[in-house]
C-alpha atoms as a PDB file:
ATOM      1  CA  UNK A   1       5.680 -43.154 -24.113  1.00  0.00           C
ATOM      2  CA  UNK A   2       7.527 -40.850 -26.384  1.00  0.00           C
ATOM      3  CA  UNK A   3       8.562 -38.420 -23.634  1.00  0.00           C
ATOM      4  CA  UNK A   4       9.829 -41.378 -21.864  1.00  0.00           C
ATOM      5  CA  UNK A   5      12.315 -42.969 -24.517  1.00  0.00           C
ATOM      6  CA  UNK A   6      13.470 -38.892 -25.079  1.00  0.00           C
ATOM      7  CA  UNK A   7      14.551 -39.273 -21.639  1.00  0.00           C
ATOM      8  CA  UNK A   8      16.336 -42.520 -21.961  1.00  0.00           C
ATOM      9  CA  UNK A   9      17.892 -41.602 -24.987  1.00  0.00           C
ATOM     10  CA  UNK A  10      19.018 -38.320 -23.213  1.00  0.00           C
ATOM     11  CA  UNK A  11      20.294 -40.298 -20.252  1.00  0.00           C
ATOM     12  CA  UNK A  12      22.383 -43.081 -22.437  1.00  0.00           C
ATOM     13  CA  UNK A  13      24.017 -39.799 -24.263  1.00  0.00           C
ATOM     14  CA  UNK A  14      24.858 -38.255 -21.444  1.00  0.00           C
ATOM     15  CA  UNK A  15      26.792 -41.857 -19.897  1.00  0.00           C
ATOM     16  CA  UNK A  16      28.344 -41.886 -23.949  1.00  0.00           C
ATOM     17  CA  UNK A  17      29.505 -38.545 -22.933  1.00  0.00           C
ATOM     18  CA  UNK A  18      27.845 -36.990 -26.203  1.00  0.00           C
ATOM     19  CA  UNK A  19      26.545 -33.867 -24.194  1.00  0.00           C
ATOM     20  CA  UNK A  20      25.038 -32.317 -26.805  1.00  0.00           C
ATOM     21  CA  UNK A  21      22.590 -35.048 -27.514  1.00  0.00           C
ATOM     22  CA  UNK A  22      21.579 -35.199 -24.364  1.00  0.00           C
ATOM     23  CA  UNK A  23      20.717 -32.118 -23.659  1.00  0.00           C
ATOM     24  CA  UNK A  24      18.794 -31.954 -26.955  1.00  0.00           C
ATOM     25  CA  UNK A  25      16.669 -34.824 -25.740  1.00  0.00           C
ATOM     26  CA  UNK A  26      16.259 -33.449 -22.351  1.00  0.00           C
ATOM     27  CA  UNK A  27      15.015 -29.956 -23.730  1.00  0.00           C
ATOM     28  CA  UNK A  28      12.703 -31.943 -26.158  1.00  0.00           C
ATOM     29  CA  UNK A  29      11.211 -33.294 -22.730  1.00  0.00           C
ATOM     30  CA  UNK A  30      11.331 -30.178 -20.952  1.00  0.00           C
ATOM     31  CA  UNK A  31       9.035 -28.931 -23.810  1.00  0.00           C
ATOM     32  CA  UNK A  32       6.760 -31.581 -24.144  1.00  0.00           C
ATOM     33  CA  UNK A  33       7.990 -31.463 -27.771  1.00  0.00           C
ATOM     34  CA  UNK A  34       6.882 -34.584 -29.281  1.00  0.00           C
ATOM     35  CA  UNK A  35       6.741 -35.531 -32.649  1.00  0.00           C
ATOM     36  CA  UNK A  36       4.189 -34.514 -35.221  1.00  0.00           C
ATOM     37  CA  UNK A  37       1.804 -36.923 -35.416  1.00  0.00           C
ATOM     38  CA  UNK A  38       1.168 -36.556 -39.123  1.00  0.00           C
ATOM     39  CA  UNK A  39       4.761 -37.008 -39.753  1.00  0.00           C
ATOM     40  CA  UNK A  40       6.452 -39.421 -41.903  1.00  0.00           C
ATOM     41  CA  UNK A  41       9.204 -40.438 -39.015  1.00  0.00           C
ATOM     42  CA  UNK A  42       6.665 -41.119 -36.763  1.00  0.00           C
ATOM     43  CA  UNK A  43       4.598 -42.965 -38.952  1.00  0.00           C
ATOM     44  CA  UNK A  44       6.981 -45.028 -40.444  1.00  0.00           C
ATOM     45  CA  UNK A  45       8.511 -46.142 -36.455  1.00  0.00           C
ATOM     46  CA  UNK A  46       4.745 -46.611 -35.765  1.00  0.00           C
ATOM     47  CA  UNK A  47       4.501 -49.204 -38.628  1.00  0.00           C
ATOM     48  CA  UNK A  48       7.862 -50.307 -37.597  1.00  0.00           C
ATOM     49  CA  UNK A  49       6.624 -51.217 -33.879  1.00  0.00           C
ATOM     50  CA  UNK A  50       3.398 -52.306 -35.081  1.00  0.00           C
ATOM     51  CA  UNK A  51       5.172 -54.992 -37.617  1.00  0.00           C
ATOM     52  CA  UNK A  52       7.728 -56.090 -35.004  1.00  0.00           C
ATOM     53  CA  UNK A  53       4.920 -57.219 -32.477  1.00  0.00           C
ATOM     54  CA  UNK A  54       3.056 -58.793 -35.133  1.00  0.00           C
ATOM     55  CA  UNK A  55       5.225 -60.691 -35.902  1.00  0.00           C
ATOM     56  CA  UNK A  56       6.502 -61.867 -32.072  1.00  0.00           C
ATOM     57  CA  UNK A  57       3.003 -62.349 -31.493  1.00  0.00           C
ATOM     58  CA  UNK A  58       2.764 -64.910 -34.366  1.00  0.00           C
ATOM     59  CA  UNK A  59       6.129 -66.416 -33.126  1.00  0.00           C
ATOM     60  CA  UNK A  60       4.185 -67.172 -30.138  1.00  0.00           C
ATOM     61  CA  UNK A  61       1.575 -68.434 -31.336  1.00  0.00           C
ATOM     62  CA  UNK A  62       3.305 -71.161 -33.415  1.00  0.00           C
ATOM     63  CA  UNK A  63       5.359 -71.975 -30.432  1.00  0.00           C
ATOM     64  CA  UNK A  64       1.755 -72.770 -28.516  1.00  0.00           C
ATOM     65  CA  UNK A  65       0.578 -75.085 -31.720  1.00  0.00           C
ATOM     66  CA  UNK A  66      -2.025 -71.968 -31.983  1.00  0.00           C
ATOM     67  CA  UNK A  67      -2.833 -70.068 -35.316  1.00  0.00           C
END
């Protein structure tokens, strides 16, 4: 999942014409360089995610008259 939004990221630089940014993002992929799991950007767009479709999943469920 990670290796894919590098590539999107390095594809949407590369239509914004920022060249550089793409092609960091497409040697991250050509690497398999991935972030550290341990580290504290990861973790926090984990929690992030995790909150996000919590919270969309409650949404939901009050829209069904669930709880």
């Amino acid at each position: 999942m990670e290796v894919t939004a590098y590539d999107n990221l390095s594809i949407d630089y590369f239509y914004l014409g920022e060249i550089a940014k793409s092609n960091y993002y497409h040697d991250r992929i050509m690497r398999g360089k991935t972030e550290n799991n341990k580290s504290i950007v990861k973790k926090v767009s984990c929690n992030l995610l995790v909150s996000r479709r919590e919270h969309r999943h409650n949404i939901e469920l009050r829209k069904n008259g669930e709880k």
